[in-house]
N, C-alpha and C. Protein backbone atom coordinates (compact mmCIF):
# COMPACT_ATOMS: atom_id res chain seq x y z
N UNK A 1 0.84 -1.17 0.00
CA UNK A 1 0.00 0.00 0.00
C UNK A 1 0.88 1.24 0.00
N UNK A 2 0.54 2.35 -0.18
CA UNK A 2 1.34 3.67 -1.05
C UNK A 2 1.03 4.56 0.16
N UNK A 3 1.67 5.22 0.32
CA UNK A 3 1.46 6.37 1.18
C UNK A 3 0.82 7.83 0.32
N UNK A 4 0.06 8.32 0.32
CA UNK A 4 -0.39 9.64 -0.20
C UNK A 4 -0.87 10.85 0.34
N UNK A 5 -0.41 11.88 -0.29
CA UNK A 5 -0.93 12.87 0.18
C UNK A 5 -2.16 13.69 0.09
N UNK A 6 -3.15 14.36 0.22
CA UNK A 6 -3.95 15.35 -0.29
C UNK A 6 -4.36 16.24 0.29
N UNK A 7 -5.20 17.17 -0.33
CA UNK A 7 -5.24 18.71 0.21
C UNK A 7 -6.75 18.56 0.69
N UNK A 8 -7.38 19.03 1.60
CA UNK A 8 -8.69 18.91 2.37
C UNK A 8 -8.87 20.40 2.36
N UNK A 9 -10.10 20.83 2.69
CA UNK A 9 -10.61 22.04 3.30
C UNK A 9 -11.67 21.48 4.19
N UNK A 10 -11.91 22.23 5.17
CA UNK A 10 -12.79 22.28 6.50
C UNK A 10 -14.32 22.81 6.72
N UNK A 11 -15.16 21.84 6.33
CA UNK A 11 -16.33 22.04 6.20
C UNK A 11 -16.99 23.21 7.43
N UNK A 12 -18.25 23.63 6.95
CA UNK A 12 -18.55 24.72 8.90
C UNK A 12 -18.67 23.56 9.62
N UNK A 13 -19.32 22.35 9.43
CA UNK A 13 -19.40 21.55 9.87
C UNK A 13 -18.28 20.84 10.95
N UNK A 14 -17.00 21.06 10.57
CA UNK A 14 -15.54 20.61 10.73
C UNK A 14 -15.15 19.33 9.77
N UNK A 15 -16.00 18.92 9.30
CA UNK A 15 -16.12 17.78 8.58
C UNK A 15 -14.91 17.85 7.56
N UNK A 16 -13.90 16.86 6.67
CA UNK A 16 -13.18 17.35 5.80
C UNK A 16 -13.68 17.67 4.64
N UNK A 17 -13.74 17.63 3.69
CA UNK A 17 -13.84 17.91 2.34
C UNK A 17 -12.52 17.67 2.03
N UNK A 18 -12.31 15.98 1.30
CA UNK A 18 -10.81 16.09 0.58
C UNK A 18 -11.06 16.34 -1.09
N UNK A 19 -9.90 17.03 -1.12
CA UNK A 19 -10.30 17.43 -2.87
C UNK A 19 -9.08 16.31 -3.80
N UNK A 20 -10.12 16.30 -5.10
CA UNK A 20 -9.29 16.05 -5.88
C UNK A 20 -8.20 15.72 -6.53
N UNK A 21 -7.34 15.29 -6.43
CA UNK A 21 -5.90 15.96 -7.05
C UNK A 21 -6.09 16.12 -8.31
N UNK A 22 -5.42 17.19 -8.37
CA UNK A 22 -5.65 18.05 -9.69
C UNK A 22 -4.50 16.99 -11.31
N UNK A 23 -5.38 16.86 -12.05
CA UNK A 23 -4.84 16.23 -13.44
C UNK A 23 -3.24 16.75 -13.58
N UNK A 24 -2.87 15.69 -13.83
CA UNK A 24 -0.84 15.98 -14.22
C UNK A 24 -0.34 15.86 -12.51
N UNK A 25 -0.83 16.13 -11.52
CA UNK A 25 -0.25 16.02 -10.00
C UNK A 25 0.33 14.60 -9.94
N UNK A 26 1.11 14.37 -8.79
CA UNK A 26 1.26 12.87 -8.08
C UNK A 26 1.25 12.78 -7.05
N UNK A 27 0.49 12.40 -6.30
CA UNK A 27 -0.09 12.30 -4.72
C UNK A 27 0.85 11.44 -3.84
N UNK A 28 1.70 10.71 -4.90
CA UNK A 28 2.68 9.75 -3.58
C UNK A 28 3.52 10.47 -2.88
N UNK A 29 3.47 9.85 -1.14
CA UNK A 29 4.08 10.22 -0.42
C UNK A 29 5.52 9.45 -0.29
N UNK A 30 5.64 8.16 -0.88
CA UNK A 30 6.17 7.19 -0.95
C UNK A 30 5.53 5.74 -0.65
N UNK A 31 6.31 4.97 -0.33
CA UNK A 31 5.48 3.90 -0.35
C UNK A 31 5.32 3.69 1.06
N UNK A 32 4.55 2.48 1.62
CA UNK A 32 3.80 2.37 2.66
C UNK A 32 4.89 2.76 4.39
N UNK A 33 6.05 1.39 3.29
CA UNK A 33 6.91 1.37 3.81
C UNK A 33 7.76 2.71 4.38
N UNK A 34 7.42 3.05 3.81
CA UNK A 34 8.36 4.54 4.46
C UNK A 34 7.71 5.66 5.32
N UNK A 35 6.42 4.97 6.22
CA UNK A 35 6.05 5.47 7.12
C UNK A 35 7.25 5.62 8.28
N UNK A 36 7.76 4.01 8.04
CA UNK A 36 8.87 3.98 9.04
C UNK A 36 10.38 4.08 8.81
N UNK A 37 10.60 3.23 7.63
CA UNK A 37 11.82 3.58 6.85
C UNK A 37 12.60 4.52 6.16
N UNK A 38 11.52 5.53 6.25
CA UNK A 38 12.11 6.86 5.64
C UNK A 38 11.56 8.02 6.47
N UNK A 39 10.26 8.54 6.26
CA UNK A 39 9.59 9.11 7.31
C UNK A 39 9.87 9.44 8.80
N UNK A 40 9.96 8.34 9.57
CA UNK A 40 10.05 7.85 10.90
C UNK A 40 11.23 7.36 11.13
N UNK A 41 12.31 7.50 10.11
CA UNK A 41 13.53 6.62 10.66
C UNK A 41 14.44 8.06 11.83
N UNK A 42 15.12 7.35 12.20
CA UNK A 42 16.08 8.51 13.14
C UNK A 42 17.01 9.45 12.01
N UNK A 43 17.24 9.26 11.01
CA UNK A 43 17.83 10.76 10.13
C UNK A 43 17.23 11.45 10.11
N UNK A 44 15.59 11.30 10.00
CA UNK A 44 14.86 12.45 9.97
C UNK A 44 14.17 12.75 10.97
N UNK A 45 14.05 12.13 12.21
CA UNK A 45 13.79 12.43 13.63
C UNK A 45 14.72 13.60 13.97
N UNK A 46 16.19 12.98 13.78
CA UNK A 46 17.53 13.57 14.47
C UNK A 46 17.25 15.36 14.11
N UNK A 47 16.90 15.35 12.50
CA UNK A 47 17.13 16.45 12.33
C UNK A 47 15.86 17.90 13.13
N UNK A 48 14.99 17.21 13.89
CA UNK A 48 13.73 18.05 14.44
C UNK A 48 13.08 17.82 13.80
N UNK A 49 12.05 16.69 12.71
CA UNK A 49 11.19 16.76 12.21
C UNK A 49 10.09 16.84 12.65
N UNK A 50 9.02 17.20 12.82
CA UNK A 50 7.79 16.72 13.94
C UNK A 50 6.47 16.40 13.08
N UNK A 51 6.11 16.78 11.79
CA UNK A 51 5.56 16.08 11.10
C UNK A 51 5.68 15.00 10.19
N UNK A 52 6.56 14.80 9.57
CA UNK A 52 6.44 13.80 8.63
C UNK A 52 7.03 12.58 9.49
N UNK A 53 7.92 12.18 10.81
CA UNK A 53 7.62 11.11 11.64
C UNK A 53 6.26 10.49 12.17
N UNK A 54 5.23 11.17 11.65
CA UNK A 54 3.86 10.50 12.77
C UNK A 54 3.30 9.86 11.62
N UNK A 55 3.27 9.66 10.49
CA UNK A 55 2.43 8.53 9.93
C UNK A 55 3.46 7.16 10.27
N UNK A 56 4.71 6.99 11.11
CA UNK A 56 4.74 5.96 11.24
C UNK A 56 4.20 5.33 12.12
N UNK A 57 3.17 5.82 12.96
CA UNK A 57 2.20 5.19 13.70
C UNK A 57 0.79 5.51 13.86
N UNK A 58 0.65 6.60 12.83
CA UNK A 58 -0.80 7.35 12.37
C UNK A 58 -0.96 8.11 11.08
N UNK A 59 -2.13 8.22 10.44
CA UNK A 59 -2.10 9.23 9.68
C UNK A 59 -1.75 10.77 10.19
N UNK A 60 -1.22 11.42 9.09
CA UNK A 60 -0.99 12.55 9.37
C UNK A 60 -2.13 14.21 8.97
N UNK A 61 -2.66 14.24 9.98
CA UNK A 61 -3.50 15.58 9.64
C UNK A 61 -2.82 17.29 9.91
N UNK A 62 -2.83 17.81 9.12
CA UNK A 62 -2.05 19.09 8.75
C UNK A 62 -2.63 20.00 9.04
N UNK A 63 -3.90 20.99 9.66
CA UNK A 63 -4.37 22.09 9.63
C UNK A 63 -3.76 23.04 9.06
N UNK A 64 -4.86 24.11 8.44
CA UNK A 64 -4.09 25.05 7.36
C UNK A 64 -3.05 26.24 7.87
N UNK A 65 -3.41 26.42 9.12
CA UNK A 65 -2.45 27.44 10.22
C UNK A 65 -1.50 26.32 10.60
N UNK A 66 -0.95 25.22 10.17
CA UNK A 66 0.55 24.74 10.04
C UNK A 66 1.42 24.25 8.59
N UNK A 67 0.56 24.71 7.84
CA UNK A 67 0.88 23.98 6.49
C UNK A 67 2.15 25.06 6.22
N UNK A 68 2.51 26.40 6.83
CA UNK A 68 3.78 27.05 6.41
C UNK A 68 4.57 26.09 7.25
N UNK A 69 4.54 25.71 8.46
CA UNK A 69 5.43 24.61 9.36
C UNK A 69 5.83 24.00 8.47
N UNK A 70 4.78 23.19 7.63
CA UNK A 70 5.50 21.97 7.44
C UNK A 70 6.06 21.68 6.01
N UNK A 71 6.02 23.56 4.98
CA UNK A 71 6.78 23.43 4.18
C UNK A 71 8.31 23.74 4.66
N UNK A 72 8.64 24.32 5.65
CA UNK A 72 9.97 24.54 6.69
C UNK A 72 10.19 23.34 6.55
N UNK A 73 9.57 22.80 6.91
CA UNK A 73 10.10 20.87 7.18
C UNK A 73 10.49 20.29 6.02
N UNK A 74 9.70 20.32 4.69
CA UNK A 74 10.07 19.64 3.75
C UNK A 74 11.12 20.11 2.85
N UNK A 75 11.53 21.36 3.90
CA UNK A 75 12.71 22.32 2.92
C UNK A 75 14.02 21.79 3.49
N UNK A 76 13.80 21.62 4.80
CA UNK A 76 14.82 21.17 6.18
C UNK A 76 15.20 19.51 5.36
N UNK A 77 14.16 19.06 5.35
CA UNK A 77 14.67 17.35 4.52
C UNK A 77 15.37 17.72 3.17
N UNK A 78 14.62 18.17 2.73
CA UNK A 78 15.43 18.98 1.14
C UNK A 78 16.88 19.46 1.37
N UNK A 79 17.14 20.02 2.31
CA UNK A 79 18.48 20.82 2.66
C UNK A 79 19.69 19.33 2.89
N UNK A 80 18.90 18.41 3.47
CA UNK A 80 19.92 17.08 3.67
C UNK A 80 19.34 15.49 3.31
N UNK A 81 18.98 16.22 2.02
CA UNK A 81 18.70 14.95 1.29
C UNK A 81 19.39 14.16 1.10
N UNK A 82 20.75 14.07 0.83
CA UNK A 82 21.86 13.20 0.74
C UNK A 82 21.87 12.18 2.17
N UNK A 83 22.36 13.15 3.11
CA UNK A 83 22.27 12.09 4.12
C UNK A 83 21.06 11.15 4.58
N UNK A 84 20.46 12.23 4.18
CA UNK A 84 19.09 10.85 4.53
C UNK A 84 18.55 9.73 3.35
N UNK A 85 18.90 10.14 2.30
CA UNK A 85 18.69 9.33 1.35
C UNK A 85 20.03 8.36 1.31
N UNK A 86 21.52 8.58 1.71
CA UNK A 86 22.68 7.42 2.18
C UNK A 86 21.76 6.42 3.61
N UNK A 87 21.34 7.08 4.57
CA UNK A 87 20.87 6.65 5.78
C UNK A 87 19.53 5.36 5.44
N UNK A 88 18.72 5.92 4.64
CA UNK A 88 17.78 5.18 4.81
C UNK A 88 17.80 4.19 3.88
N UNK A 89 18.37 3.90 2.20
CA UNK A 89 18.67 3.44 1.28
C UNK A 89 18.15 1.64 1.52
N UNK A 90 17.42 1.08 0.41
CA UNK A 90 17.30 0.05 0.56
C UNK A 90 17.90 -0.72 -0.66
N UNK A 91 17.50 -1.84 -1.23
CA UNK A 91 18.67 -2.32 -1.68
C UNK A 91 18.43 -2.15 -3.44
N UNK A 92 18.03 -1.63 -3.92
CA UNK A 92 17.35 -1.17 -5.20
C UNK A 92 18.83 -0.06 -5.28
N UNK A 93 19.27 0.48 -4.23
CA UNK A 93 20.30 1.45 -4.83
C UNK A 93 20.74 3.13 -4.19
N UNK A 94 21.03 4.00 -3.77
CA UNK A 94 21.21 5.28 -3.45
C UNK A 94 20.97 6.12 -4.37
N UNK A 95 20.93 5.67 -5.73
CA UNK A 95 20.68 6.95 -6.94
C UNK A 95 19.05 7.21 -7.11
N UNK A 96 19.04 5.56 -7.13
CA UNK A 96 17.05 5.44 -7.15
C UNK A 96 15.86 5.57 -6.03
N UNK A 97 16.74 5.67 -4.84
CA UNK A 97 16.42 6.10 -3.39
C UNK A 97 16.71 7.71 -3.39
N UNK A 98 17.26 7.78 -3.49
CA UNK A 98 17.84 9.74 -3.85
C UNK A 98 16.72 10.49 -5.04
N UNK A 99 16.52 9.34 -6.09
CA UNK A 99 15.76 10.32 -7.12
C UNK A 99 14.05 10.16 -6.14
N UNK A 100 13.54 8.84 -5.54
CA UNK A 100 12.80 8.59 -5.27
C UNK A 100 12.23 9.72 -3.79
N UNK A 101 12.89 10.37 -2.92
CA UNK A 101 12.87 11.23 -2.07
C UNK A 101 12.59 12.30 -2.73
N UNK A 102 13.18 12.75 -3.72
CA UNK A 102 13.26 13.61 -4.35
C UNK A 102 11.94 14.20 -5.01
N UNK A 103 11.22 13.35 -5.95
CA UNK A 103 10.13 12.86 -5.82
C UNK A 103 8.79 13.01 -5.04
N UNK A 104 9.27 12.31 -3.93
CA UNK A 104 7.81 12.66 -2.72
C UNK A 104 8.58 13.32 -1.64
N UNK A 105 9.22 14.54 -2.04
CA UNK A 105 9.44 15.71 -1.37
C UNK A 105 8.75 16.78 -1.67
N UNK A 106 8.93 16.52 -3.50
CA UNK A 106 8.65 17.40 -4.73
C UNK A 106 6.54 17.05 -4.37
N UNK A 107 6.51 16.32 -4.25
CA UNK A 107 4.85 16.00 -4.26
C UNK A 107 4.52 16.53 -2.91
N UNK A 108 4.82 16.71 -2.01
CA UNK A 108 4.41 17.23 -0.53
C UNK A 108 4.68 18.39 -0.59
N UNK A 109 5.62 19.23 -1.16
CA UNK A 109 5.68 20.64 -1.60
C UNK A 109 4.52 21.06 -2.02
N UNK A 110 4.42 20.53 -3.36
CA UNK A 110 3.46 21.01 -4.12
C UNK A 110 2.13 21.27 -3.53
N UNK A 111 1.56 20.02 -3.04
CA UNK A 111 0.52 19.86 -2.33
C UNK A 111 -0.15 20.66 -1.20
N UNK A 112 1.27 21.31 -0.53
CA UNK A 112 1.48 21.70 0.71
C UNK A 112 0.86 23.64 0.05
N UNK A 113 1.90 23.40 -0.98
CA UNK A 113 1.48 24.87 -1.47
C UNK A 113 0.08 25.10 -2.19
N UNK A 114 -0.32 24.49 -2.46
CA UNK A 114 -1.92 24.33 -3.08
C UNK A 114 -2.79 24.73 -1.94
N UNK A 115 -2.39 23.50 -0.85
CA UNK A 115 -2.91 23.92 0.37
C UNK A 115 -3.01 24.85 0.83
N UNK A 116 -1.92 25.69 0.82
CA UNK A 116 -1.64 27.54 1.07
C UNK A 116 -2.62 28.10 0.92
N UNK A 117 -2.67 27.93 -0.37
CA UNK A 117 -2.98 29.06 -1.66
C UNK A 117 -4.67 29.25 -0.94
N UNK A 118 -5.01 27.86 -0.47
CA UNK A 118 -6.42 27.94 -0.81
C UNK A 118 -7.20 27.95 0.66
N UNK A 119 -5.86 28.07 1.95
CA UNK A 119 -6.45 27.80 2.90
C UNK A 119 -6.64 26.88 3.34
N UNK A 120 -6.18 25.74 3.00
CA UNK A 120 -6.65 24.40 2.90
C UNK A 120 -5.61 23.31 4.19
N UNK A 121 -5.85 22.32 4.52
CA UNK A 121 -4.77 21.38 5.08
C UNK A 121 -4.39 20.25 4.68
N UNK A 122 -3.55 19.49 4.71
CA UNK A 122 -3.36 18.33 4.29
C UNK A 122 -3.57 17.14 4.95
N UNK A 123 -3.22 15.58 4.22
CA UNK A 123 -3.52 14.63 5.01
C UNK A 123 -2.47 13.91 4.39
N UNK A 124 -1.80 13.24 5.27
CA UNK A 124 -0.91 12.29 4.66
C UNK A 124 -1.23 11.01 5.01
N UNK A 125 -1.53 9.78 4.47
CA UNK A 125 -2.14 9.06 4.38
C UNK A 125 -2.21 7.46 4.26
């Protein structure tokens, strides 16, 4: 099973409303596995992460008054992608683990900023 992301807005209700992903997007967060193996492992603990460690034992809900947080965060992983992509590497390779971070960094950005734009929060999934 795949890990994914998407953008919600907040019914008056409180209820979510998840939207769409918009045509040409890619919603992977990575794969399931990397709730714990990548996500949740200690490279990206070590560095202060505080969101993207909790889907390794829950989904992750984002409210829209933290979604600037947690593009900080995905900039902070971005800043030491190398080491965490040497750290966590499985056996497929470091180039294809490196492009693959790269990837569902690039997709949680995006998402994250959509989210912005529109007020919105995310769910990681």
């Amino acid at each position: 099973m795949s890990l994914s992301v998407d953008v919600f807005l907040r019914e008056p209700d409180g209820q979510w409303r998840i939207l769409d992903v918009p045509e040409g997007r890619d919603d992977s967060a990575g794969f399931g596995s990397w709730r714990r193996t990548v996500w949740g492992s200690e490279p990206v603990r070590a560095l202060g992460a505080r969101f993207l460690p909790v889907p390794a034992d829950d989904d992750l809900e984002i409210e829209a008054e933290e979604v600037a947080e947690f593009l900080r965060e995905v900039a902070l992983l971005r800043d030491h992608l190398d080491s965490i992509a040497e750290n966590t590497r499985r056996p497929r390779g470091l180039a294809g683990h490196r492009a693959g971070l790269v990837r569902r960094l690039r997709n949680l950005e995006v998402a994250a900023l959509h989210a912005r734009m529109i007020d919105g929060g995310l769910l990681i999934w």
